[in-house]
PDB file of N, CA and C in Angstrom:
ATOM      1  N   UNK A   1     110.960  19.746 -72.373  1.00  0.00           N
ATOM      2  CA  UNK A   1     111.445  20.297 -71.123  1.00  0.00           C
ATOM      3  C   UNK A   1     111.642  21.807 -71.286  1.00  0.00           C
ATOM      4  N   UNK A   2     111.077  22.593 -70.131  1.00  0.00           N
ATOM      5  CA  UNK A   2     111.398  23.787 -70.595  1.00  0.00           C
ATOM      6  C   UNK A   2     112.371  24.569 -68.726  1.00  0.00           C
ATOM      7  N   UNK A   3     113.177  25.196 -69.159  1.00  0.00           N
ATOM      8  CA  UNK A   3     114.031  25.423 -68.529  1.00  0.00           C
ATOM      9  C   UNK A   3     113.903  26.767 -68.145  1.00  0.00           C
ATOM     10  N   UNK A   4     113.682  27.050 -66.957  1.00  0.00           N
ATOM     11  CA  UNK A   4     114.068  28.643 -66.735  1.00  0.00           C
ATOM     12  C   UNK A   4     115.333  29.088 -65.748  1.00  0.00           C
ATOM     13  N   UNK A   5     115.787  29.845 -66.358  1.00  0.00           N
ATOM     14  CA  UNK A   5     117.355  30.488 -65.317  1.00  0.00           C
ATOM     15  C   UNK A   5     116.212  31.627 -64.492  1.00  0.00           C
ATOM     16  N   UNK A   6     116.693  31.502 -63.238  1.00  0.00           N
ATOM     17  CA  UNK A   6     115.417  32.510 -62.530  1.00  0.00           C
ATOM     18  C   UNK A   6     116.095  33.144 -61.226  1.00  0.00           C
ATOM     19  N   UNK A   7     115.892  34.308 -61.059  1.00  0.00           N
ATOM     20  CA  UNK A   7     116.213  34.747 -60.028  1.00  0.00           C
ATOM     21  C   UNK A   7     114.772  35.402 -58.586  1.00  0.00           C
ATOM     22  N   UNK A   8     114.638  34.774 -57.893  1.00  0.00           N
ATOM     23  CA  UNK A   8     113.130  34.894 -57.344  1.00  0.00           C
ATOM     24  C   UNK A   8     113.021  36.375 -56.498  1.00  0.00           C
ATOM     25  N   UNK A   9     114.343  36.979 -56.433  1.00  0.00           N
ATOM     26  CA  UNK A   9     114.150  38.462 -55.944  1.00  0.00           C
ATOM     27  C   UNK A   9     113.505  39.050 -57.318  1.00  0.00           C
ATOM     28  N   UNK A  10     113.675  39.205 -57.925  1.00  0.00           N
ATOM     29  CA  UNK A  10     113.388  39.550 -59.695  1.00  0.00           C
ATOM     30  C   UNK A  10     111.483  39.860 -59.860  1.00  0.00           C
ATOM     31  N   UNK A  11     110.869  40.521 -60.063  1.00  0.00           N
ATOM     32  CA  UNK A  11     109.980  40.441 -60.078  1.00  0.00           C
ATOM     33  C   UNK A  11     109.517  39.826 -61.171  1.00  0.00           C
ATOM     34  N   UNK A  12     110.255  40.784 -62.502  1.00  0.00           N
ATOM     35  CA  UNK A  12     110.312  40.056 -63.704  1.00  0.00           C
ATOM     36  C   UNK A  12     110.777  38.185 -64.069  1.00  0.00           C
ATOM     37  N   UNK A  13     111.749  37.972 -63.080  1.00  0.00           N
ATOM     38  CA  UNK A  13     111.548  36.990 -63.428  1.00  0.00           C
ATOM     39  C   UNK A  13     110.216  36.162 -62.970  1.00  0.00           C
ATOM     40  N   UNK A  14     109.898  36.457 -61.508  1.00  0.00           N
ATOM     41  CA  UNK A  14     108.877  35.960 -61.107  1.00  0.00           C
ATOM     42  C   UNK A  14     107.639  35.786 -61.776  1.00  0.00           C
ATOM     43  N   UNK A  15     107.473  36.900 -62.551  1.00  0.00           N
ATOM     44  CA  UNK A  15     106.074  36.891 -63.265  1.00  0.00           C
ATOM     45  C   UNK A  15     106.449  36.083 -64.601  1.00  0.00           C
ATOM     46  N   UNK A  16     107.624  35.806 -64.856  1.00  0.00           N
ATOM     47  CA  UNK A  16     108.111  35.275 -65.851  1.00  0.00           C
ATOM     48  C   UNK A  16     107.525  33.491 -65.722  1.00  0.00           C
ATOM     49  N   UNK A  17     108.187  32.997 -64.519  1.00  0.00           N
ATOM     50  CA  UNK A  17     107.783  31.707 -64.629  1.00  0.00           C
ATOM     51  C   UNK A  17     105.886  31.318 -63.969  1.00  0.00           C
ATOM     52  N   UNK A  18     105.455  32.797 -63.394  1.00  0.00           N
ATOM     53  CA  UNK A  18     104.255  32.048 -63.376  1.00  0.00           C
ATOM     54  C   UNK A  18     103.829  32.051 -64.699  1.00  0.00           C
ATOM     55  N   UNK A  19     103.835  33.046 -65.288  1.00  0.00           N
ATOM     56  CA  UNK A  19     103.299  32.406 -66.856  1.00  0.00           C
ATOM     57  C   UNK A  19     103.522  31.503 -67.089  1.00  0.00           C
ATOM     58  N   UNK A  20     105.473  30.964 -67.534  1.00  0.00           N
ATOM     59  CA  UNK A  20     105.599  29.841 -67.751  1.00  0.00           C
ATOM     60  C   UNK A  20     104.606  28.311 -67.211  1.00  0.00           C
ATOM     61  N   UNK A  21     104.340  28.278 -66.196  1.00  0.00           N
ATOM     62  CA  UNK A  21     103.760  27.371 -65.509  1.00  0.00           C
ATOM     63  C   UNK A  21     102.172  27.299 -65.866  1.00  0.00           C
ATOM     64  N   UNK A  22     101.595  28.702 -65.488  1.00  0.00           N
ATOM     65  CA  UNK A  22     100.039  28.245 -65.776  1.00  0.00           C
ATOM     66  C   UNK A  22      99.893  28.351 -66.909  1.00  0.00           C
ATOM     67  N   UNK A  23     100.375  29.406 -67.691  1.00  0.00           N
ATOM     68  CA  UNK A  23      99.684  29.332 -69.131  1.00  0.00           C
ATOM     69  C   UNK A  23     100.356  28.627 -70.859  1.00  0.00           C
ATOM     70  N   UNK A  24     102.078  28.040 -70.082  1.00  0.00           N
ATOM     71  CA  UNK A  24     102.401  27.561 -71.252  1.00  0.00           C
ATOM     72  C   UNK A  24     102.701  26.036 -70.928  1.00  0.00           C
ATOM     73  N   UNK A  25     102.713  25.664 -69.755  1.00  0.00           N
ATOM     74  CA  UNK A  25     103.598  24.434 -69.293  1.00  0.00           C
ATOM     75  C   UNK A  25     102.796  23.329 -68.824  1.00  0.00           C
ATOM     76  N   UNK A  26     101.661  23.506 -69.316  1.00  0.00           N
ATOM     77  CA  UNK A  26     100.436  22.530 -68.924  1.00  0.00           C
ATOM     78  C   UNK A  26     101.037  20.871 -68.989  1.00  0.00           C
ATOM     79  N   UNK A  27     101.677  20.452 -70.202  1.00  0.00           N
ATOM     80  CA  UNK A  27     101.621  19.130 -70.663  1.00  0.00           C
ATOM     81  C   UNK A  27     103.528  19.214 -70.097  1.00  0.00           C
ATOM     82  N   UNK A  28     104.270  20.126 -69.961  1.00  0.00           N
ATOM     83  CA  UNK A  28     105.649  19.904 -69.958  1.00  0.00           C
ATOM     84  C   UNK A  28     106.453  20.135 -68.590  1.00  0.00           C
ATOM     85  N   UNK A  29     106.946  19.535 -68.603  1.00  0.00           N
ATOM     86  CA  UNK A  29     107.881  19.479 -67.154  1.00  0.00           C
ATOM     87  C   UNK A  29     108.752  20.650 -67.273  1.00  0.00           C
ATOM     88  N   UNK A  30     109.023  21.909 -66.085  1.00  0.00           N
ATOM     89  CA  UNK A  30     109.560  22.626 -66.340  1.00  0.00           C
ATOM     90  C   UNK A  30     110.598  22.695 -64.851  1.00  0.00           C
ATOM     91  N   UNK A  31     111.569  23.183 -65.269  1.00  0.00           N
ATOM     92  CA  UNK A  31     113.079  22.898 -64.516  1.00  0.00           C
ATOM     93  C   UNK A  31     113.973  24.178 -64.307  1.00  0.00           C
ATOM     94  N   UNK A  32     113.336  24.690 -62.654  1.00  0.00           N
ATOM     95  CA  UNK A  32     113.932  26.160 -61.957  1.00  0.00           C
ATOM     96  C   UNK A  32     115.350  26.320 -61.998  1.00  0.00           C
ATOM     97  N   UNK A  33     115.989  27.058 -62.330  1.00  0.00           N
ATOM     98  CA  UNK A  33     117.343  26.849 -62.101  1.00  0.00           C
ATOM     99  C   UNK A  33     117.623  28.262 -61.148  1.00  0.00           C
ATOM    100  N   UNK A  34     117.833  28.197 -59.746  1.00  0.00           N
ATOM    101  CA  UNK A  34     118.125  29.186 -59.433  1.00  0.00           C
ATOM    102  C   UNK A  34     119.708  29.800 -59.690  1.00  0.00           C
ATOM    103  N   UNK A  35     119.707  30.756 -60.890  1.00  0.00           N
ATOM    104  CA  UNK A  35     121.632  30.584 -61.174  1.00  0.00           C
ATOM    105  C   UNK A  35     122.411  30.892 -60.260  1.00  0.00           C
ATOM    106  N   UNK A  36     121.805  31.789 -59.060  1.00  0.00           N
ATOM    107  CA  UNK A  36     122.718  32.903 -58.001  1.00  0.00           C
ATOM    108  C   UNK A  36     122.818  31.864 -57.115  1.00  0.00           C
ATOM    109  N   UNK A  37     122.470  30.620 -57.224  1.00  0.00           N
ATOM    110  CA  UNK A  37     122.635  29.479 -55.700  1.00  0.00           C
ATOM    111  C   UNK A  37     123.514  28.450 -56.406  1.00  0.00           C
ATOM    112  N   UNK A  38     123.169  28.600 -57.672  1.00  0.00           N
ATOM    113  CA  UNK A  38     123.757  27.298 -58.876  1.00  0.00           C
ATOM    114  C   UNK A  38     124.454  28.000 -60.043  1.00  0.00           C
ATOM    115  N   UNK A  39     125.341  28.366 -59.863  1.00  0.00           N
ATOM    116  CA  UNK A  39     125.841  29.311 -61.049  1.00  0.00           C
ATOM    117  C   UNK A  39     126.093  28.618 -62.230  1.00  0.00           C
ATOM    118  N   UNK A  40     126.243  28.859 -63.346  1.00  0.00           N
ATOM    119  CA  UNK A  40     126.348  28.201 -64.851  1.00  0.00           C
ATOM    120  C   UNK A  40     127.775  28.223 -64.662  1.00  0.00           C
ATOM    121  N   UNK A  41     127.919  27.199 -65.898  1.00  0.00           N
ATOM    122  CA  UNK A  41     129.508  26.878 -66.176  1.00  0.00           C
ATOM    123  C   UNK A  41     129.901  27.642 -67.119  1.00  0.00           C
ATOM    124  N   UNK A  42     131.062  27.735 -67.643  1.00  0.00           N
ATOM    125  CA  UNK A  42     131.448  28.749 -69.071  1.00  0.00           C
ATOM    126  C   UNK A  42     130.900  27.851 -70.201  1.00  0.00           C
ATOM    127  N   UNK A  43     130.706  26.584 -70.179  1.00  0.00           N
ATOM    128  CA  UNK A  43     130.256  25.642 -71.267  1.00  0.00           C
ATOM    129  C   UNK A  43     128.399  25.715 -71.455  1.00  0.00           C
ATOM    130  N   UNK A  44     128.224  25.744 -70.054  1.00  0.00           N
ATOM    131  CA  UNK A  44     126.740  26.258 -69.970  1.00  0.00           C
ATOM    132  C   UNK A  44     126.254  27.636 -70.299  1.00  0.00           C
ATOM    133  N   UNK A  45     127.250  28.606 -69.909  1.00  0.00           N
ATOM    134  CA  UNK A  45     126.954  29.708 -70.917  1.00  0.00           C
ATOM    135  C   UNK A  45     127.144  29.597 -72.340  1.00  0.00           C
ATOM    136  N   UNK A  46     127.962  29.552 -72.826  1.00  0.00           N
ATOM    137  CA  UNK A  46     127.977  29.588 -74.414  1.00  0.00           C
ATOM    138  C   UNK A  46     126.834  28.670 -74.992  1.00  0.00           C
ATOM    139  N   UNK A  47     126.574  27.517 -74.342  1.00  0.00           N
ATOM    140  CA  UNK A  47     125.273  26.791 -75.399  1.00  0.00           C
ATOM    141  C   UNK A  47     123.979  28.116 -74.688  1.00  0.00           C
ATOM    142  N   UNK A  48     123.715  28.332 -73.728  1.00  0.00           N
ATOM    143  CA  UNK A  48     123.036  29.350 -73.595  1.00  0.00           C
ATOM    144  C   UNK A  48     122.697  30.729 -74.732  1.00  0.00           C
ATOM    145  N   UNK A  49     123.803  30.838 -74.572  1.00  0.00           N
ATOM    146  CA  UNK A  49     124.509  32.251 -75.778  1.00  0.00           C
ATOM    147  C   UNK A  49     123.878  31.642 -77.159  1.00  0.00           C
ATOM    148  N   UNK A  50     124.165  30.872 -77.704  1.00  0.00           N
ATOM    149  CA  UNK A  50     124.125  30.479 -79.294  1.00  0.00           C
ATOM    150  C   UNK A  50     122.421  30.591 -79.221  1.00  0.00           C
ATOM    151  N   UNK A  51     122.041  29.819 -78.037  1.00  0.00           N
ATOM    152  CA  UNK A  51     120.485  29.413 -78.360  1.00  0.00           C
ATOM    153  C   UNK A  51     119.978  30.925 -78.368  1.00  0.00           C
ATOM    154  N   UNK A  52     120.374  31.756 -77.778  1.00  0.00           N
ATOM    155  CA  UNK A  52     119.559  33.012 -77.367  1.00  0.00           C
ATOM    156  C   UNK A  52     120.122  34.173 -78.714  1.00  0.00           C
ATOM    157  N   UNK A  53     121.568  33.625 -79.222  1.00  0.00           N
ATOM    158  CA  UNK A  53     121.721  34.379 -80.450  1.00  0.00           C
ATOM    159  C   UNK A  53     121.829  36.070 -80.106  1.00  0.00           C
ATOM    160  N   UNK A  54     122.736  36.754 -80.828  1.00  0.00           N
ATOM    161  CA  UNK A  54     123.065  38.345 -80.632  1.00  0.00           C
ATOM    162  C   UNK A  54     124.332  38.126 -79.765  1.00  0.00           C
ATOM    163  N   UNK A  55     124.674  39.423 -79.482  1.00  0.00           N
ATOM    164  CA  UNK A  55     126.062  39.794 -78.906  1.00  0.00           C
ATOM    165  C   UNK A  55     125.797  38.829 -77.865  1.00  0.00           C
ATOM    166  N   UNK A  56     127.109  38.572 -76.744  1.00  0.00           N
ATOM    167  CA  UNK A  56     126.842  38.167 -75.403  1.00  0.00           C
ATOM    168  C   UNK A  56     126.516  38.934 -74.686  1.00  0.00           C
ATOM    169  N   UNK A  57     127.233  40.366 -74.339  1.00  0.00           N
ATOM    170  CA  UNK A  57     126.479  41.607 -73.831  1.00  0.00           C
ATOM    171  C   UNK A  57     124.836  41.562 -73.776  1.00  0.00           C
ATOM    172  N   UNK A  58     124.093  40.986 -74.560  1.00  0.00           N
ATOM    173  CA  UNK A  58     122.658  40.805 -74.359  1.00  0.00           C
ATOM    174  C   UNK A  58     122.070  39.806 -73.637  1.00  0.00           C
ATOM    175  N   UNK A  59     123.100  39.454 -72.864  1.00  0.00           N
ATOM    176  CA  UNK A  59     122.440  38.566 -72.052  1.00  0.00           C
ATOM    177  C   UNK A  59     123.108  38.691 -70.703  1.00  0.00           C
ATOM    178  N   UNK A  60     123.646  39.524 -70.649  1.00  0.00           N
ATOM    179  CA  UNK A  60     124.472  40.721 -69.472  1.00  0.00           C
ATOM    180  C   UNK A  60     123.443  41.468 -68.944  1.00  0.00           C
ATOM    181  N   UNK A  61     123.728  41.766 -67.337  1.00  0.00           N
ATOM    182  CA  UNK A  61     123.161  42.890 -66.658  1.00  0.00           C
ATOM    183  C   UNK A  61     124.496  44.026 -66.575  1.00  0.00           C
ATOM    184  N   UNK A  62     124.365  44.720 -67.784  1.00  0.00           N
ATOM    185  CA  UNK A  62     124.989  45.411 -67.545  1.00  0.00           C
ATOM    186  C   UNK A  62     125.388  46.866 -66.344  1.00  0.00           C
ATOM    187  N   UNK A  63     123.934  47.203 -65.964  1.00  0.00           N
ATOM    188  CA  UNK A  63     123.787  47.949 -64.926  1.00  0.00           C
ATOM    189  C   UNK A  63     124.083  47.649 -63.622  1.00  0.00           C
ATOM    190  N   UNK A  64     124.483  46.211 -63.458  1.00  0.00           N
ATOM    191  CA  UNK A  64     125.620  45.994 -62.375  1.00  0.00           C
ATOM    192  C   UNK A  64     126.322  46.404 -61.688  1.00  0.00           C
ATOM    193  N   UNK A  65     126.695  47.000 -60.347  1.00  0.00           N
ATOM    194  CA  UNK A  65     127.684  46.926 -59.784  1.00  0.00           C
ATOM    195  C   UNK A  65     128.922  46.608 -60.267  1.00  0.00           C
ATOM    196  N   UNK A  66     129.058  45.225 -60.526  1.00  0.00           N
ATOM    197  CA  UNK A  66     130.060  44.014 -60.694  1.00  0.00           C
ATOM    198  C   UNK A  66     130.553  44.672 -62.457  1.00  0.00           C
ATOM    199  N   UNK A  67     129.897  44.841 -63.058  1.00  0.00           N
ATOM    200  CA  UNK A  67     129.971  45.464 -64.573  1.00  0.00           C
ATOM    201  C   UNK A  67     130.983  45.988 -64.863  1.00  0.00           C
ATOM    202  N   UNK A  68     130.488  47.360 -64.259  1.00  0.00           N
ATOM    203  CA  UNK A  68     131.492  48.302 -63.806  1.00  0.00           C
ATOM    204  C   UNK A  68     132.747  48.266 -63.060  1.00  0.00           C
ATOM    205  N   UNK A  69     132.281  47.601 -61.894  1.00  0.00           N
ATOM    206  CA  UNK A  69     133.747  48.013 -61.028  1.00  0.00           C
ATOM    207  C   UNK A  69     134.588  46.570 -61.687  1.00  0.00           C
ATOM    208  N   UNK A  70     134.076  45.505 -62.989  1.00  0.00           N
ATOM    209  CA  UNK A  70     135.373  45.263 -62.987  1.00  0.00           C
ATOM    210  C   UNK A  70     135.489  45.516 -64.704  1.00  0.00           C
ATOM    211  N   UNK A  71     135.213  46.393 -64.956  1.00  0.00           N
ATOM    212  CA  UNK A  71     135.421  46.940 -66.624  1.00  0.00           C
ATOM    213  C   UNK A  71     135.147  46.253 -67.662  1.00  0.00           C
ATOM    214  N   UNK A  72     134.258  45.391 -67.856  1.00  0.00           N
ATOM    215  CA  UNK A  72     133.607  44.723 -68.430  1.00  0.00           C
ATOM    216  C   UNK A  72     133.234  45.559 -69.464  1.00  0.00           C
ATOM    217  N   UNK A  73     133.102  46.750 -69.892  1.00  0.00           N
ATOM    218  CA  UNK A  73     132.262  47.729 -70.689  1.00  0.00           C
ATOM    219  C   UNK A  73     133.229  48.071 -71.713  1.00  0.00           C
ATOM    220  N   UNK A  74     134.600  47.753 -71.462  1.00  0.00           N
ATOM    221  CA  UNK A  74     135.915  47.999 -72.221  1.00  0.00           C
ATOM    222  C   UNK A  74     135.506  47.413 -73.391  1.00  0.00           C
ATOM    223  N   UNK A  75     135.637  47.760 -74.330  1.00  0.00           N
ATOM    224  CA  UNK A  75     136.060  47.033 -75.847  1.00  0.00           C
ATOM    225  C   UNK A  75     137.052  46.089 -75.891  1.00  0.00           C
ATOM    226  N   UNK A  76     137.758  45.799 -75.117  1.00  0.00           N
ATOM    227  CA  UNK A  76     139.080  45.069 -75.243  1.00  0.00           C
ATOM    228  C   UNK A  76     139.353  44.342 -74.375  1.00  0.00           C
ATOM    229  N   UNK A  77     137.489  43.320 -73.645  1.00  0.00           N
ATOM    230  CA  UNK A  77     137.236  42.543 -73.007  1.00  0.00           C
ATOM    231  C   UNK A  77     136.720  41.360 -74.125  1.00  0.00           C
ATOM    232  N   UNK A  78     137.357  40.164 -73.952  1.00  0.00           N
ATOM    233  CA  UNK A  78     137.267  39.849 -74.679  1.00  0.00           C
ATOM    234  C   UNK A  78     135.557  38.597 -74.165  1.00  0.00           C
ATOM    235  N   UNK A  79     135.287  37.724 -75.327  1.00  0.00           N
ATOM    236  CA  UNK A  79     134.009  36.666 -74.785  1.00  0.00           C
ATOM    237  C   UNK A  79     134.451  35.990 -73.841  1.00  0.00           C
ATOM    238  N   UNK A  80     135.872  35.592 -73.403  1.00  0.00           N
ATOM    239  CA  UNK A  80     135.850  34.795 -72.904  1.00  0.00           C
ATOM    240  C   UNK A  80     136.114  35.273 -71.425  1.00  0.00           C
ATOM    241  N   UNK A  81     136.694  36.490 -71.472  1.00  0.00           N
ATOM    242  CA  UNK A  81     136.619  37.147 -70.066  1.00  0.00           C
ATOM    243  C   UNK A  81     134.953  37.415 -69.280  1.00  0.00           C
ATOM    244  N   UNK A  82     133.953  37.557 -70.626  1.00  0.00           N
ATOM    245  CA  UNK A  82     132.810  38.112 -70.073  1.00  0.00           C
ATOM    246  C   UNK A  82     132.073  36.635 -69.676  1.00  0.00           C
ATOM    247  N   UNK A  83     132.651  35.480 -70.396  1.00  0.00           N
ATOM    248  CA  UNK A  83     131.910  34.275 -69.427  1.00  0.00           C
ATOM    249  C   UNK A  83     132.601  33.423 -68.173  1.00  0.00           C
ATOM    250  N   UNK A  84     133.826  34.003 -68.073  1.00  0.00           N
ATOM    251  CA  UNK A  84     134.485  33.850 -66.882  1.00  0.00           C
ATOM    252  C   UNK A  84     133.269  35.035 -65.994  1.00  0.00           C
ATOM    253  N   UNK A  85     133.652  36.328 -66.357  1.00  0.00           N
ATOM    254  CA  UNK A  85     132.585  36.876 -65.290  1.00  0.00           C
ATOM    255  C   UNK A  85     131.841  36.494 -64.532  1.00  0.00           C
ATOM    256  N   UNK A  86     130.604  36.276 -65.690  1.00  0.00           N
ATOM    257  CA  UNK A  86     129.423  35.892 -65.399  1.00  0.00           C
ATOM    258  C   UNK A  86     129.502  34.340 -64.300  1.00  0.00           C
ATOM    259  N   UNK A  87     130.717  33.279 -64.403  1.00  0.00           N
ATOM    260  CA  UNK A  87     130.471  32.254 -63.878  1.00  0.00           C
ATOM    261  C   UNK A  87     131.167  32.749 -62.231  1.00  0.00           C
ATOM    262  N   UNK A  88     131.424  33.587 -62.002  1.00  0.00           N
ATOM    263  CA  UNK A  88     132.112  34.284 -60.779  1.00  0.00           C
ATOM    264  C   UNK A  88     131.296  35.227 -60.361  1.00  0.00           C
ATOM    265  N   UNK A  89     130.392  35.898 -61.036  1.00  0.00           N
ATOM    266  CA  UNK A  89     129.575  36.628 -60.852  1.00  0.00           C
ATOM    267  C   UNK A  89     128.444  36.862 -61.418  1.00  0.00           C
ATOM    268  N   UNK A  90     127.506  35.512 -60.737  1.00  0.00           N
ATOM    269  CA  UNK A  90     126.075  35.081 -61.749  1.00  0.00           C
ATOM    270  C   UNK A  90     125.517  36.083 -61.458  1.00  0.00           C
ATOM    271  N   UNK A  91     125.489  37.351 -60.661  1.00  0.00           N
ATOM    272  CA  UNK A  91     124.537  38.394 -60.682  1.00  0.00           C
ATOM    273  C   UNK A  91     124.557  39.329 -61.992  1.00  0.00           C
ATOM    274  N   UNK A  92     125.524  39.210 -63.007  1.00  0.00           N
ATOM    275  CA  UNK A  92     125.863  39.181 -64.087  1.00  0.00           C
ATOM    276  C   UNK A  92     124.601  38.764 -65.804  1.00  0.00           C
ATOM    277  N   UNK A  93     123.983  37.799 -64.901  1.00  0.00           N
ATOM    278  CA  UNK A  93     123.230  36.917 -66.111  1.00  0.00           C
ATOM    279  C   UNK A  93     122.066  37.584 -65.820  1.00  0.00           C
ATOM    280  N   UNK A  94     121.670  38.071 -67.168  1.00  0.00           N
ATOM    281  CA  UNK A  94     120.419  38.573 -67.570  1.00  0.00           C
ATOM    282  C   UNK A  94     119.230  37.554 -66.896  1.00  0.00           C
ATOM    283  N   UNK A  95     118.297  38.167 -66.450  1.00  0.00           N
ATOM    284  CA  UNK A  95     116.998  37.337 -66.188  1.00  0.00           C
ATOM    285  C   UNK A  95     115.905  37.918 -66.563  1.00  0.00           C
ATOM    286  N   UNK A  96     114.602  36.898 -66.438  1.00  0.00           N
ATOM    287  CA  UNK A  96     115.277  35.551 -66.494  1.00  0.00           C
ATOM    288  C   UNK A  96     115.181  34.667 -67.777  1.00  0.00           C
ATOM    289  N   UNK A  97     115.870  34.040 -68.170  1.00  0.00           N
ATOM    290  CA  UNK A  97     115.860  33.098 -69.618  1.00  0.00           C
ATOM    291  C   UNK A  97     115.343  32.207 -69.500  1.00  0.00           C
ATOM    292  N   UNK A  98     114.451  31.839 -70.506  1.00  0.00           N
ATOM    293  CA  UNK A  98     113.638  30.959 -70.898  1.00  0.00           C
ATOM    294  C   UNK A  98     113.859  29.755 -72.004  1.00  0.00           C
ATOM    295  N   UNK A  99     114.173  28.480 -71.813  1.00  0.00           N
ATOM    296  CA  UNK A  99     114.766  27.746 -72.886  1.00  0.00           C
ATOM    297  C   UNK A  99     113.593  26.742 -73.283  1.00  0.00           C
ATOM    298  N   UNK A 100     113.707  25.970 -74.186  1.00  0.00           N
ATOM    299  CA  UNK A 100     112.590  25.231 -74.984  1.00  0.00           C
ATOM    300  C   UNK A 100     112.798  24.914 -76.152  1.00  0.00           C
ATOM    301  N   UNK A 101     112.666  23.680 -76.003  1.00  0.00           N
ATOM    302  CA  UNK A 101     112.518  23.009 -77.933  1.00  0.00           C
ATOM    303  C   UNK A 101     114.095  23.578 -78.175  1.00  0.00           C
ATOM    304  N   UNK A 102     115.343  23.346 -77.925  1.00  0.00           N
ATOM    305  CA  UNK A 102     116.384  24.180 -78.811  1.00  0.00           C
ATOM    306  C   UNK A 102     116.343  25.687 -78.959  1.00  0.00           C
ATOM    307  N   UNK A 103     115.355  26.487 -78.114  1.00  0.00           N
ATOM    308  CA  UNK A 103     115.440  27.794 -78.327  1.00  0.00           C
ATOM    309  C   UNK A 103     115.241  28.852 -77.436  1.00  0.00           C
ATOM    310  N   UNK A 104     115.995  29.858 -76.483  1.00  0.00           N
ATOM    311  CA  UNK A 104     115.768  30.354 -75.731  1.00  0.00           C
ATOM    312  C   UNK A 104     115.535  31.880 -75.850  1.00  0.00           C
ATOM    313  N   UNK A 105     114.770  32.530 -74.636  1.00  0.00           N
ATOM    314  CA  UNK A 105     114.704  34.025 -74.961  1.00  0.00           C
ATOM    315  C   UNK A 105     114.906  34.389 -73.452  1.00  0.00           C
ATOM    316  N   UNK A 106     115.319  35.794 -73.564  1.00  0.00           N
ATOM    317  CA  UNK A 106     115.266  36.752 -72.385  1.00  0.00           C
ATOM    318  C   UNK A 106     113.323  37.126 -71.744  1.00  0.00           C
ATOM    319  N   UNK A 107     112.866  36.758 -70.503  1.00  0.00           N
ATOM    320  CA  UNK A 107     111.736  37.182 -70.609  1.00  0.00           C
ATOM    321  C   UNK A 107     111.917  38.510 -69.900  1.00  0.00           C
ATOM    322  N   UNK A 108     112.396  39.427 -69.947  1.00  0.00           N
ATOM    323  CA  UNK A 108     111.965  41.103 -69.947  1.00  0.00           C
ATOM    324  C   UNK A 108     111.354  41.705 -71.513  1.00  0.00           C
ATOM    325  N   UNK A 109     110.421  42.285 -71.470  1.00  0.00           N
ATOM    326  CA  UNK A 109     109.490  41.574 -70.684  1.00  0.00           C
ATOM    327  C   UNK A 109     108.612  40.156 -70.304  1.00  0.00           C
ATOM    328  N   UNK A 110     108.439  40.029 -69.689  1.00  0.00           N
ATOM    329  CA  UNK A 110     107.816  38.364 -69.473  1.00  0.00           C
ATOM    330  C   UNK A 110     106.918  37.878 -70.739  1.00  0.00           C
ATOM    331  N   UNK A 111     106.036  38.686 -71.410  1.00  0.00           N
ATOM    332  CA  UNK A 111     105.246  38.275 -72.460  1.00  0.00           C
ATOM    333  C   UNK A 111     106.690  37.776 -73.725  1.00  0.00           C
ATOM    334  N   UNK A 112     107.642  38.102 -73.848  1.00  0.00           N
ATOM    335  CA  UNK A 112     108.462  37.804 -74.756  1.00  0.00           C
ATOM    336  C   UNK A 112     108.529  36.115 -74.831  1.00  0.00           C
ATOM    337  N   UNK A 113     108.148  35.568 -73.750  1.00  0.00           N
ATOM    338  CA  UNK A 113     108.670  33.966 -73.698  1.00  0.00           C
ATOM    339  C   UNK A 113     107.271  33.353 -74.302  1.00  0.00           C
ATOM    340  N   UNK A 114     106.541  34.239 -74.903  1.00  0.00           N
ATOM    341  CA  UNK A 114     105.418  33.529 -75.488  1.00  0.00           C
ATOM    342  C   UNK A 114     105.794  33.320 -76.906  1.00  0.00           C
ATOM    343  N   UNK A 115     107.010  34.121 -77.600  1.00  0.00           N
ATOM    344  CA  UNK A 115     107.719  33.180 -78.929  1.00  0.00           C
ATOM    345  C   UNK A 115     108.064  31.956 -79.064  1.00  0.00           C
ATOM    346  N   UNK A 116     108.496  31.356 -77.678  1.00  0.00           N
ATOM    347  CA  UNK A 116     108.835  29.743 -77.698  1.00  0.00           C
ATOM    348  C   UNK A 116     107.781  28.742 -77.461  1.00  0.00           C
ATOM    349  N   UNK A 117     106.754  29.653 -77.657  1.00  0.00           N
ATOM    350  CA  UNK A 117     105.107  28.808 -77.693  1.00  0.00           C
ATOM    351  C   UNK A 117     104.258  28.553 -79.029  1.00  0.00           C
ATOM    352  N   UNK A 118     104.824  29.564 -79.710  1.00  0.00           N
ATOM    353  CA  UNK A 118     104.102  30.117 -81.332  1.00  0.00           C
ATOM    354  C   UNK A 118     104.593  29.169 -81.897  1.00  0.00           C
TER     355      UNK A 118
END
């Protein structure tokens, strides 16, 4: 099963899952998640987080609006404030992510989600 978090204003993500579809997803069922209609849980972020590995900030839009005006950028925000965020403010979640086999990536750029194919 391969999973994409997708946002369809996104261009990037867009070009993200047509790849996904024509050129990696031939034999596998793949499963849209629009997050901004369906937002993730704080439990759904963190298994997110581990699979994608690095800070949580890397899987942040930090150039946000929402970022900023609510200080998220502080040092002395802690993980668990930044996945409360994000579940209050899925415009927050990096797009779009790509999950598979136990392992996910950011596709900016979109060719990046061709590691969970190799």
């Amino acid at each position: 099963m391969i999973t994409i978090y997708h946002n369809p204003r996104c261009s990037k993500s867009r070009a993200t899952c047509e790849l996904v579809t024509t050129a990696h997803a031939a034999n596998e069922p793949v499963e849209v998640v629009e997050y901004l209609k369906t937002p993730l849980t704080v439990e759904q972020l963190k298994t997110l987080h581990a699979l994608l590995g690095g800070p949580l900030r890397d899987m942040m839009r930090t150039n946000e609006t929402e970022y900023t005006e609510l200080g998220l950028a502080a040092e002395t925000v802690t993980d668990d404030q930044l996945y409360d965020a994000i579940t209050k403010h899925p415009i927050l979640l990096q797009r779009p992510i790509v999950v598979r086999d136990g392992r996910a990536v950011i596709g900016r750029p979109p060719e990046n989600v061709a590691a969970l194919f190799a």
